[in-house]
N, C-alpha and C. Protein backbone atom coordinates (compact mmCIF):
# COMPACT_ATOMS: atom_id res chain seq x y z
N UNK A 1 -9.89 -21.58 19.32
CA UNK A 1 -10.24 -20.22 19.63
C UNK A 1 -9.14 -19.29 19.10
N UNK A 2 -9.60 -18.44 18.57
CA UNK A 2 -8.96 -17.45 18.05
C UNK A 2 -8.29 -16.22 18.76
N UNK A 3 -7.00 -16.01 18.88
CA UNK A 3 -6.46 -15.20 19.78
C UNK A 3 -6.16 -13.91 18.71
N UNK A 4 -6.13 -12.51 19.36
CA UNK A 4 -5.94 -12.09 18.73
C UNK A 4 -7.42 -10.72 18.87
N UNK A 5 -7.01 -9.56 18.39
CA UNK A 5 -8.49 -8.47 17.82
C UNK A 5 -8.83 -8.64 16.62
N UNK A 6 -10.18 -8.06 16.64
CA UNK A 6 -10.94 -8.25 15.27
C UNK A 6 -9.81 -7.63 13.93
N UNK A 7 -9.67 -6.50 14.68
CA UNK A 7 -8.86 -6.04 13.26
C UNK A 7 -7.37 -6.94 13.07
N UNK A 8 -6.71 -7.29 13.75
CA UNK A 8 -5.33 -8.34 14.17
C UNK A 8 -5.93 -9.49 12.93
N UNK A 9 -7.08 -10.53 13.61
CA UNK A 9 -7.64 -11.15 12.63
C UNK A 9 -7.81 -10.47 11.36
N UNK A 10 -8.10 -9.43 10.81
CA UNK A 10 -8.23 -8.83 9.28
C UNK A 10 -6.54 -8.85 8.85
N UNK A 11 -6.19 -8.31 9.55
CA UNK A 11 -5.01 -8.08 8.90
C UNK A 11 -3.93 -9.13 8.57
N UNK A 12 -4.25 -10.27 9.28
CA UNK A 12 -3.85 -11.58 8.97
C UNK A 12 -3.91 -12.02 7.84
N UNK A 13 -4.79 -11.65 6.72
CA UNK A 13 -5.61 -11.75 5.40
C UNK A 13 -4.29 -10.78 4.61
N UNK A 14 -4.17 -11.69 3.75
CA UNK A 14 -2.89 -11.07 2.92
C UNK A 14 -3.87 -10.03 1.67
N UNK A 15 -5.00 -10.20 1.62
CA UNK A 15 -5.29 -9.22 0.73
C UNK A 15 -6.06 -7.82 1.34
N UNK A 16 -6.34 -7.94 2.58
CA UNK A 16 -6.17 -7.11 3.08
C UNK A 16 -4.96 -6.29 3.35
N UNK A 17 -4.20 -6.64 4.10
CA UNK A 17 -2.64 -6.29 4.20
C UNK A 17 -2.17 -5.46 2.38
N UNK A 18 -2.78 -6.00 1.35
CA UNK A 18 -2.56 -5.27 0.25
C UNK A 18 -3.21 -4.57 -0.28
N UNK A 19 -4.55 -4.16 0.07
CA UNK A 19 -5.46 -3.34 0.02
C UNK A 19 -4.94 -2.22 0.54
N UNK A 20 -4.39 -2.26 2.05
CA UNK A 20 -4.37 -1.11 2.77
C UNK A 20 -2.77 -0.31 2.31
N UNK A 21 -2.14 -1.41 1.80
CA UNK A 21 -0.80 -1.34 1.35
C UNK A 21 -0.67 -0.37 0.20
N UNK A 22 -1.79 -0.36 -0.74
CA UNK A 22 -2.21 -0.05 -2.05
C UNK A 22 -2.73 0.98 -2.34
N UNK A 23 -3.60 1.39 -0.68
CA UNK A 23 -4.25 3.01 -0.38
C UNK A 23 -2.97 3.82 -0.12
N UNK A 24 -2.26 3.36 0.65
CA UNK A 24 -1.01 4.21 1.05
C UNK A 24 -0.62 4.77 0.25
N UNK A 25 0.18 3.76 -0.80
CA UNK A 25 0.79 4.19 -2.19
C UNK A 25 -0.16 4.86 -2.73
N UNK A 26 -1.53 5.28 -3.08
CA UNK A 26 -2.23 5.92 -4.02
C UNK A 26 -2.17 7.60 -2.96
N UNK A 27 -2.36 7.51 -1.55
CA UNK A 27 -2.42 8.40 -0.90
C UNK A 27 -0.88 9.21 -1.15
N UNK A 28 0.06 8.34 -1.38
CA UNK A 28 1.55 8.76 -1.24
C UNK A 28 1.73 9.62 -2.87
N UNK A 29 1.32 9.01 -3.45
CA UNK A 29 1.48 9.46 -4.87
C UNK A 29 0.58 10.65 -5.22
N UNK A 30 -0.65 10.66 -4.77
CA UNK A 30 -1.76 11.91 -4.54
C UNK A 30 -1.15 13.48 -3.54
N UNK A 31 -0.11 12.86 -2.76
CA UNK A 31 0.59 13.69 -2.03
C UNK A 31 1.55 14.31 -2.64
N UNK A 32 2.41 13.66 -3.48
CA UNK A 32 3.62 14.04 -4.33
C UNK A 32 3.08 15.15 -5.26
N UNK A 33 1.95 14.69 -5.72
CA UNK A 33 1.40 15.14 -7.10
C UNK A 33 0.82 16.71 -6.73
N UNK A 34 -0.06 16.57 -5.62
CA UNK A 34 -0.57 18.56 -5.14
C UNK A 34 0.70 18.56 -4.53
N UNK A 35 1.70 18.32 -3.70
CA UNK A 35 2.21 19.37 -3.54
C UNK A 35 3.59 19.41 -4.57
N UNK A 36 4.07 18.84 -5.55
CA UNK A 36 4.56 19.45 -6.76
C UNK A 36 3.66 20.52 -7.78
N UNK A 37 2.41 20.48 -7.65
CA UNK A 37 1.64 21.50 -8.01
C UNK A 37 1.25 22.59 -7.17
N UNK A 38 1.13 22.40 -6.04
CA UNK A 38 0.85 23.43 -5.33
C UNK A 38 1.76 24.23 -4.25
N UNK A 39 2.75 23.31 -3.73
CA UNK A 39 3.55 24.01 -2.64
C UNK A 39 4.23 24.46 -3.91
N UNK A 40 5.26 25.66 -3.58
CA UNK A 40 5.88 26.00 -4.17
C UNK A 40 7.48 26.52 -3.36
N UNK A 41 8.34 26.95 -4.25
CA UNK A 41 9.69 26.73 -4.10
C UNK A 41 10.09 25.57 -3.42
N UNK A 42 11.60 25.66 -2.91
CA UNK A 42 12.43 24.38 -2.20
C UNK A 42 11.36 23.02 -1.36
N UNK A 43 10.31 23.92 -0.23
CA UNK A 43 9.39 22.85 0.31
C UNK A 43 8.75 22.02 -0.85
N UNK A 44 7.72 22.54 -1.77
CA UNK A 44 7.66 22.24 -2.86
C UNK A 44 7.67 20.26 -2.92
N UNK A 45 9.11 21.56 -3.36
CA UNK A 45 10.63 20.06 -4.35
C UNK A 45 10.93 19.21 -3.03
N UNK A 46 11.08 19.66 -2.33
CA UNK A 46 11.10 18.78 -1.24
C UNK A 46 10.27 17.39 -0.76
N UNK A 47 8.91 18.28 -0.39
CA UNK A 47 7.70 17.71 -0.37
C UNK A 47 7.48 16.46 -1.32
N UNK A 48 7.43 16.70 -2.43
CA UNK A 48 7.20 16.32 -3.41
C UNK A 48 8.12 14.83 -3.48
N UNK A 49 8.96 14.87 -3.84
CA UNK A 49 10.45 13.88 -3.22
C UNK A 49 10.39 12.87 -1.98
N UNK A 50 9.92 13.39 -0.89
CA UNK A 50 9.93 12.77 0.00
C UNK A 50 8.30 11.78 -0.45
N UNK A 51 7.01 12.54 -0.58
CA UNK A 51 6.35 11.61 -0.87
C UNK A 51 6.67 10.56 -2.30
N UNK A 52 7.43 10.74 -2.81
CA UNK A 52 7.26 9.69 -4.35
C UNK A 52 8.76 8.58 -3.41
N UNK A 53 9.39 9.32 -2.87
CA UNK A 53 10.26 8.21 -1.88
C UNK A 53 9.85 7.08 -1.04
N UNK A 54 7.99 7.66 -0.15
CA UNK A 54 7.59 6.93 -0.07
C UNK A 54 7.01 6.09 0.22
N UNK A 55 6.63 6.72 -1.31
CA UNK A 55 5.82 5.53 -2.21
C UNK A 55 6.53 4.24 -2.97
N UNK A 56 7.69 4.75 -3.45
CA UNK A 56 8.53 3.63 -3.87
C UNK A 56 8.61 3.02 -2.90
N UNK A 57 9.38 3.38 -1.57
CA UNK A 57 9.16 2.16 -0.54
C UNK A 57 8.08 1.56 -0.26
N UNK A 58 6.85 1.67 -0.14
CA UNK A 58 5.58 1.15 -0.01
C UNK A 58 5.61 0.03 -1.30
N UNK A 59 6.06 0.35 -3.24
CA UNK A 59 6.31 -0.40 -3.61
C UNK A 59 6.65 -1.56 -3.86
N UNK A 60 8.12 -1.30 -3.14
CA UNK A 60 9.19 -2.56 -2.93
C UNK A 60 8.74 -3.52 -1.45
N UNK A 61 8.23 -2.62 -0.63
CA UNK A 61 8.11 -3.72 0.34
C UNK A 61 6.61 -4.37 0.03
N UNK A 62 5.93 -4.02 -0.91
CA UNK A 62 4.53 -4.46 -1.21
C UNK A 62 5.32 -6.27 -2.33
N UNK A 63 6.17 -5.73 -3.13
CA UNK A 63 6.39 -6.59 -4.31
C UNK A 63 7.17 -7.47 -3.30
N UNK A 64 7.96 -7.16 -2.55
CA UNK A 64 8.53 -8.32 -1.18
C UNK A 64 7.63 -8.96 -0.90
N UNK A 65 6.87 -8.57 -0.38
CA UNK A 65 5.69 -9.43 0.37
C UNK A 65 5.38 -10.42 -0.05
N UNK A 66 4.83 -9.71 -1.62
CA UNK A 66 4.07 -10.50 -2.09
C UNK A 66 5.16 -11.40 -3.06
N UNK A 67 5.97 -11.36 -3.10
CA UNK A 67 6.76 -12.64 -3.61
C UNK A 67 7.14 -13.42 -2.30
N UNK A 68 6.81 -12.97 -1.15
CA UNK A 68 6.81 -14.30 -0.09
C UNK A 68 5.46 -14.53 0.32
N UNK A 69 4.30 -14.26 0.19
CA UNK A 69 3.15 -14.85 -0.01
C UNK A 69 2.60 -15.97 -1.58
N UNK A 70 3.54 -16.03 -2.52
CA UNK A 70 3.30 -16.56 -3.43
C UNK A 70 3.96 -18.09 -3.06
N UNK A 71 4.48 -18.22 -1.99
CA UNK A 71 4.77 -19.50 -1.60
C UNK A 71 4.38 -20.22 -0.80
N UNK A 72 3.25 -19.81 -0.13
CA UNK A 72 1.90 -20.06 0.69
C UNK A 72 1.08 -20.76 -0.22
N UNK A 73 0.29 -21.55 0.46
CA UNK A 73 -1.07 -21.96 -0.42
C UNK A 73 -2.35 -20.59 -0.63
N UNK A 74 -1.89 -19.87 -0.54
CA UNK A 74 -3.12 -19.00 -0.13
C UNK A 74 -3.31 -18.56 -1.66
N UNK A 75 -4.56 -18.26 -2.08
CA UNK A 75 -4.84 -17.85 -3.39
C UNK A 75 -5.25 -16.10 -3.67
N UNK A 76 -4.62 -15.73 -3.67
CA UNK A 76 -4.12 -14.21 -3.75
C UNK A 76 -3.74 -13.66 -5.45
N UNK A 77 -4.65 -13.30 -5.84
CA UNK A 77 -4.57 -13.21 -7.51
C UNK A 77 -4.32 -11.46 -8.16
N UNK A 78 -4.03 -10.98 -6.80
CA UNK A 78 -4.20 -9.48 -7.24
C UNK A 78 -4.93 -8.73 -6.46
N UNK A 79 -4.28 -7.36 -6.17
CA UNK A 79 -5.23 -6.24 -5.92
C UNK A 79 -6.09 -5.88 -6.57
N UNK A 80 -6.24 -5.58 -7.84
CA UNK A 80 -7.88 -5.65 -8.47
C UNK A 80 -8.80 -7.10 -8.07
N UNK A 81 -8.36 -7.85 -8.46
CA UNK A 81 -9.20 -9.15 -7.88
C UNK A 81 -9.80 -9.30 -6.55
N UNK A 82 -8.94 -9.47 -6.03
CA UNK A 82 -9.26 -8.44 -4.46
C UNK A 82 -9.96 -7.59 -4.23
N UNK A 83 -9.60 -6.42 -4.72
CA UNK A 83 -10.79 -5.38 -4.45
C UNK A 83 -12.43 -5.81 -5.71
N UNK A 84 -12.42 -6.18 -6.34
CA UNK A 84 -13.78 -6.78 -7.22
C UNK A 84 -14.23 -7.89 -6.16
N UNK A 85 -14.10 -8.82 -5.10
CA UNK A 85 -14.29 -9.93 -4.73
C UNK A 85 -15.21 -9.05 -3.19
N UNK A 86 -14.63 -7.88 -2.81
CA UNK A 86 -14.75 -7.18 -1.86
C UNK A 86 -16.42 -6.08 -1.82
N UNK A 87 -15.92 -5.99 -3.63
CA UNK A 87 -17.05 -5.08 -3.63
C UNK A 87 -18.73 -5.83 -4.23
């Protein structure tokens, strides 16, 4: 028997966990991008900075991960693969 919530169980799924990992970063980078175009002065530059900051962290702890999931048996071939297998 399975302990645990439905979503607990999803997220157990390493390609899930990089799916949602993968929206962040696109959301983080979509954030950087209007408000370097649209806020303007210091907030702006600010704004802007703090989201591409992070997103790099979302990066690095994504490429962590997943170089300690590559030592699992689990067959995990990619976020595109992933998301094509999904859709």
């Amino acid at each position: 028997m399975a302990v645990g919530t439905r979503l607990s169980l999803q997220l157990a799924d390493f390609g899930t966990r990089s799916l949602l990992t993968h929206t962040f970063m696109a959301l983080g980078f979509v954030g950087a991008v209007v408000s370097g175009l649209f806020v303007e002065g210091q907030l702006g530059i600010i704004s802007m900075t703090a989201f591409i900051n992070f997103t790099a962290g979302l990066w690095i702890a994504q490429s962590i991960h997943s170089l300690g999931n590559a030592a699992t048996e689990e067959e995990y071939q990619g976020v595109l693969k992933e998301l094509l297998n999904r859709v």
